[in-house]
N, C-alpha and C. Protein backbone atom coordinates (compact mmCIF):
# COMPACT_ATOMS: atom_id res chain seq x y z
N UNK A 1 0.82 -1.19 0.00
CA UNK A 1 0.00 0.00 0.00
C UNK A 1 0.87 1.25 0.00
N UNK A 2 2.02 1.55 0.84
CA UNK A 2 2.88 2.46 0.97
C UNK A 2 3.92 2.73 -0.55
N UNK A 3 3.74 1.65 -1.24
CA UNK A 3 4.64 1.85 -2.51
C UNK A 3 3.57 2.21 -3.65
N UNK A 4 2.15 1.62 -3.44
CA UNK A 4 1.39 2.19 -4.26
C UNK A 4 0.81 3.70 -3.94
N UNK A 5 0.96 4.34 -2.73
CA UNK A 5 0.49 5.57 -2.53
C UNK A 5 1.42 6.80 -3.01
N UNK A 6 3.01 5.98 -2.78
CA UNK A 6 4.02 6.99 -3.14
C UNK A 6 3.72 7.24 -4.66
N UNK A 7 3.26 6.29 -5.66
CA UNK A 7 3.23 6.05 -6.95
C UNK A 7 2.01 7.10 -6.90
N UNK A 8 1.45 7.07 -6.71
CA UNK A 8 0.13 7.75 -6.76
C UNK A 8 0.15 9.40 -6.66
N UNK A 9 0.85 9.68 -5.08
CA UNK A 9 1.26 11.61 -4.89
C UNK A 9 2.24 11.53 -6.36
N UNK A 10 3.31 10.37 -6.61
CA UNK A 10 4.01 11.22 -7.79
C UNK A 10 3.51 11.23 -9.23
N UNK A 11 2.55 10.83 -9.38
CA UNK A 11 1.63 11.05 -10.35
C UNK A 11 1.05 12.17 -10.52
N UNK A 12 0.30 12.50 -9.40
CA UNK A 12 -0.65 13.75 -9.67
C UNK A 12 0.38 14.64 -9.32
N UNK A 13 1.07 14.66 -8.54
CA UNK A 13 2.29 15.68 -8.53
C UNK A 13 2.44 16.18 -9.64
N UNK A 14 2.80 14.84 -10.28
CA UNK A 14 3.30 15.61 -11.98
C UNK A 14 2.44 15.72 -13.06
N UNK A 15 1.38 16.34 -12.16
CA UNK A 15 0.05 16.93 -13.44
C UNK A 15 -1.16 16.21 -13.58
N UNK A 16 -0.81 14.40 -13.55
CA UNK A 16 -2.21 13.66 -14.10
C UNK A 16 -3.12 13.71 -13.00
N UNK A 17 -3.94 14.17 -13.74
CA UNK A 17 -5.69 14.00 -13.10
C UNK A 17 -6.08 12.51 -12.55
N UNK A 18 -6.37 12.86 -11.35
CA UNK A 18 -6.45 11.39 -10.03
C UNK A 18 -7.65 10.94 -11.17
N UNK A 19 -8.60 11.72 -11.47
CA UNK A 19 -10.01 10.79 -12.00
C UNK A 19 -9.35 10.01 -12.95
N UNK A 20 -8.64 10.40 -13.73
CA UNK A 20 -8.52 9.61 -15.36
C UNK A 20 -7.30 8.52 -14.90
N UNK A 21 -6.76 7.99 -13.35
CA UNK A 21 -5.80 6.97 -12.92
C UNK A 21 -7.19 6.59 -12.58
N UNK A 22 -8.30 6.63 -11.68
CA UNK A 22 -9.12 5.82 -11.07
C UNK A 22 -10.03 5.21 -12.07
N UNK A 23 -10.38 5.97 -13.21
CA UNK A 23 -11.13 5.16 -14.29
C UNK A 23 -10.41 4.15 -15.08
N UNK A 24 -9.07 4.20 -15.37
CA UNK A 24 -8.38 3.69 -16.20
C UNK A 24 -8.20 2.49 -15.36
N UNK A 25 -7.90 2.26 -13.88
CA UNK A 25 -7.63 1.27 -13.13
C UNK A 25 -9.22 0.73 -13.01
N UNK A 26 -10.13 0.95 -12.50
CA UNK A 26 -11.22 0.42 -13.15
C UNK A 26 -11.27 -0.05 -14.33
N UNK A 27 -11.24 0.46 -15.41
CA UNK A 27 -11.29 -0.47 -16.64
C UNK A 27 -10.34 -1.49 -16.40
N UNK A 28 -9.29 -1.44 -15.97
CA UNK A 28 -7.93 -2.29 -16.23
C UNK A 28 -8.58 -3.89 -15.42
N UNK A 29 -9.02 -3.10 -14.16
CA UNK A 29 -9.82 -4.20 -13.00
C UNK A 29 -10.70 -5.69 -14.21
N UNK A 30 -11.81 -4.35 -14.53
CA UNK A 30 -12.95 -5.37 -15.66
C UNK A 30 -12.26 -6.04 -16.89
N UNK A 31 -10.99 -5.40 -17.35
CA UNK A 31 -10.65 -6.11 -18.05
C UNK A 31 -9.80 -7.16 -17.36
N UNK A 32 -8.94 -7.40 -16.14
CA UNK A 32 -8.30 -8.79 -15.94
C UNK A 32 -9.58 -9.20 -15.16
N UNK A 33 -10.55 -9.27 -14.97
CA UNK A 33 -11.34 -10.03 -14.18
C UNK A 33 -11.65 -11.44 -14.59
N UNK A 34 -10.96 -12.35 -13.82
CA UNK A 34 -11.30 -13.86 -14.04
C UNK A 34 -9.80 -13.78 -14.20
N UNK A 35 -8.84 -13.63 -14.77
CA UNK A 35 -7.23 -13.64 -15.19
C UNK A 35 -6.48 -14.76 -14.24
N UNK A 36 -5.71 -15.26 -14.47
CA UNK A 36 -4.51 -15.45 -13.35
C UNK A 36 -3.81 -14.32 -12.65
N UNK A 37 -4.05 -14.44 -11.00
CA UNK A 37 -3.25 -13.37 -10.50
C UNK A 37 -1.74 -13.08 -10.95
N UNK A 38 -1.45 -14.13 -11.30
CA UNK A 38 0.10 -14.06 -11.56
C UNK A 38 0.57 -12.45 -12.68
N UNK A 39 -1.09 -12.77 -13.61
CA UNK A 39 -0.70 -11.70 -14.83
C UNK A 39 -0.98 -10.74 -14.42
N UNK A 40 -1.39 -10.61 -13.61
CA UNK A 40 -2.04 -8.73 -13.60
C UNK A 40 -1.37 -8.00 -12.73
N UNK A 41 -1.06 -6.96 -13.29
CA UNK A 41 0.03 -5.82 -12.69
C UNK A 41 -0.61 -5.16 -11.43
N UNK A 42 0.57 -5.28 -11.09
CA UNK A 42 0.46 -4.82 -9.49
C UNK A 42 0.29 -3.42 -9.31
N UNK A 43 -0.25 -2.81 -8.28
CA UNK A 43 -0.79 -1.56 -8.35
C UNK A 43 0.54 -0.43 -8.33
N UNK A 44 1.40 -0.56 -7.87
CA UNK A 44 2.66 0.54 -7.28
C UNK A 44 2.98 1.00 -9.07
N UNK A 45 3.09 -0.45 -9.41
CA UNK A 45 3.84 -0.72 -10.95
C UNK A 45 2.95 0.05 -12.13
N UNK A 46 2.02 -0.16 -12.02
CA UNK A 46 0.91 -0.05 -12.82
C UNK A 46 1.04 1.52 -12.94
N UNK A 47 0.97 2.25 -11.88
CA UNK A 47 0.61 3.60 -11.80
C UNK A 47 2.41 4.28 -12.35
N UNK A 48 3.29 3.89 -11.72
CA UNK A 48 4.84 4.23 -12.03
C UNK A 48 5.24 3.82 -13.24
N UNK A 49 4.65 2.92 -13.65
CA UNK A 49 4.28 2.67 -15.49
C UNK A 49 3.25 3.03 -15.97
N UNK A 50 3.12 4.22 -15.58
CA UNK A 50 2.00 5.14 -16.37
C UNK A 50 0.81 3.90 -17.52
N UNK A 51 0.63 3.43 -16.88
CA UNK A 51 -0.68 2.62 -17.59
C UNK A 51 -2.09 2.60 -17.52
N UNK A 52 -2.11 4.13 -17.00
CA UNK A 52 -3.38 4.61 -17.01
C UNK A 52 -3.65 5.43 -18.38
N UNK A 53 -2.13 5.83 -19.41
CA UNK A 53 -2.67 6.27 -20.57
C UNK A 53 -2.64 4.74 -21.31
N UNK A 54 -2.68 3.85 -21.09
CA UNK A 54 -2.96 2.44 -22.07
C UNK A 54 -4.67 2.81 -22.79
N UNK A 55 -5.02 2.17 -23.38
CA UNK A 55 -6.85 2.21 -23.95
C UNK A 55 -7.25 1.21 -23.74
N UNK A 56 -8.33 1.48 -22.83
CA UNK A 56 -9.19 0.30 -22.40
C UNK A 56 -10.47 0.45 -23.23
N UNK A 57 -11.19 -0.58 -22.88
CA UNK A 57 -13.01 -0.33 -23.76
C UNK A 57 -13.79 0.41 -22.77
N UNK A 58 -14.33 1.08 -23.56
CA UNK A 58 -15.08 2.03 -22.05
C UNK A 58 -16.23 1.05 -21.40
N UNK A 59 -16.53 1.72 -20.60
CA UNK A 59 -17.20 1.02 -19.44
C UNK A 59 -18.52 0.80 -19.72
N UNK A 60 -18.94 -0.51 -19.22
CA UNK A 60 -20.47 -0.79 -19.40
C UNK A 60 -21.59 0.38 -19.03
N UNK A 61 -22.62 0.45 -19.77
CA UNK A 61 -23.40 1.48 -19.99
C UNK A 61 -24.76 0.63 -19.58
N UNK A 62 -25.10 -0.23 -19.41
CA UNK A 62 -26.15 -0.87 -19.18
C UNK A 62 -26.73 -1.87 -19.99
N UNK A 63 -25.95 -1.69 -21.12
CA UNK A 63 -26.99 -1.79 -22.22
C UNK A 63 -26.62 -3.14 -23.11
N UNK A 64 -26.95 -4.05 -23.68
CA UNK A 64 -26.10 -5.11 -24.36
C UNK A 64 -25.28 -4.96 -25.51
N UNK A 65 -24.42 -5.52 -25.33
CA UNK A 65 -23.37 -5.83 -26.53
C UNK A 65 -23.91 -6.07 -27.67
N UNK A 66 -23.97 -5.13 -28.50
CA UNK A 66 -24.31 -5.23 -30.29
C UNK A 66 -23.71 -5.77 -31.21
N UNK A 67 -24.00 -6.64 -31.72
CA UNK A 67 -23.09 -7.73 -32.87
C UNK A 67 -24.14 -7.70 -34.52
N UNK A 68 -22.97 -6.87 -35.09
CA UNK A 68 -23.64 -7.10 -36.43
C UNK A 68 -24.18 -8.38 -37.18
N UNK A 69 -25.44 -8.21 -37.55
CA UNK A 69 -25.96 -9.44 -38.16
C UNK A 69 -26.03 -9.25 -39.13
N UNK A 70 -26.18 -10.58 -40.43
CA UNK A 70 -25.92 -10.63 -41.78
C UNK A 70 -26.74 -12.37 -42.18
N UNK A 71 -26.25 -12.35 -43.57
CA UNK A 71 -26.02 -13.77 -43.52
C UNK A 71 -27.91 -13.98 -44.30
N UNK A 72 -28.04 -14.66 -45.27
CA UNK A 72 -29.08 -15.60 -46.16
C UNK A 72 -30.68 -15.16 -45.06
N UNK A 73 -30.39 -15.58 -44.00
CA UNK A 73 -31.62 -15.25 -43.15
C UNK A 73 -32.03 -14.25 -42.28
N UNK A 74 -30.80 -13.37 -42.67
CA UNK A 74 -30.95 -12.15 -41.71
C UNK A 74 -32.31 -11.05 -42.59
N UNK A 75 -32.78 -10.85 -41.60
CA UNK A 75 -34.06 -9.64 -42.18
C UNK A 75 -33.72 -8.45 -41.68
N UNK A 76 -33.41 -6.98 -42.19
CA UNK A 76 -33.06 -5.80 -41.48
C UNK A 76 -34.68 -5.78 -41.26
N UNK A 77 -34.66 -4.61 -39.99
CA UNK A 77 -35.68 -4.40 -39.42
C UNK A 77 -35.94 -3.00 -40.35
N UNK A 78 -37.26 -3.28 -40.27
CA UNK A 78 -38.38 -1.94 -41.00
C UNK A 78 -39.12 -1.21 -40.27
N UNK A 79 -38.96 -0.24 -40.61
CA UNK A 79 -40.19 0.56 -39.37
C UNK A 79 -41.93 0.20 -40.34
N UNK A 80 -42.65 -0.15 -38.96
CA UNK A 80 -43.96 -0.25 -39.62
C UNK A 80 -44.59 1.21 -40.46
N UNK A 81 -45.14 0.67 -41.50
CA UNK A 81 -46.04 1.65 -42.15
C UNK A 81 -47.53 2.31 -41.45
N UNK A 82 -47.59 1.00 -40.66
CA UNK A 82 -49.50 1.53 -40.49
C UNK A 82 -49.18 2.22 -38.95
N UNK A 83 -50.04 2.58 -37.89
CA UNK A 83 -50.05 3.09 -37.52
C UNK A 83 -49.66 2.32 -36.09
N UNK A 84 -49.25 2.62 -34.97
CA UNK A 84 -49.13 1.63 -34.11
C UNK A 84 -50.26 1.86 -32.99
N UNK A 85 -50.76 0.87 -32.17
CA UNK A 85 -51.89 0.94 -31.38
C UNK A 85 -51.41 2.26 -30.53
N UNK A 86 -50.48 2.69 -29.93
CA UNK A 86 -49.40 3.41 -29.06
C UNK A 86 -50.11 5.16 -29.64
N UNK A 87 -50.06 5.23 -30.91
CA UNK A 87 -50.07 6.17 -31.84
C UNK A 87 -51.78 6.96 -31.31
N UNK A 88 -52.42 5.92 -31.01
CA UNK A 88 -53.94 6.46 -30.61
C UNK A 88 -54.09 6.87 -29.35
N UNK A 89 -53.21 6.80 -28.43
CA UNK A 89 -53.53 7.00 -26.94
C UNK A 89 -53.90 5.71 -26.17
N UNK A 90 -53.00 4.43 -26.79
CA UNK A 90 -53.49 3.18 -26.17
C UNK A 90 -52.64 2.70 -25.30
């Protein structure tokens, strides 16, 4: 803890914004989650190897993972023509 805190004052010391180390280590978290401990960088290291400018995927939004579909049976979706029950006050 004492080698990761020193890493930490000399970070923002030297300019970087604490939020954009705490999001980036969050992402870093979701991305080794499940991993072998062996692989995942240790916190002192992590921050003193500036690997908070690495690119992670941004963070879950709630919402599901979108995968383009294709392929002989794929139907793109159409917006209906007629009117929807919704449309009347239903």
């Amino acid at each position: 803890m004492g080698k990761t805190r020193e890493a930490w004052i000399a970070a923002v010391l030297s300019g970087v914004d604490p939020q954009k180390i705490t999001t980036a280590a969050e992402a870093y978290a979701r991305q080794m989650a499940g991993q072998d401990f062996q692989f995942i960088k240790q916190s002192a290291g992590w921050i003193r190897d500036r690997r908070y400018e690495d690119k992670f995927p941004p963070a879950p939004n709630g919402k599901p993972d979108l995968k383009a579909v294709g392929g002989k049976n794929h139907t793109p979706y159409r917006q209906q023509t007629a009117p929807s029950a919704y449309a009347n006050g239903f």
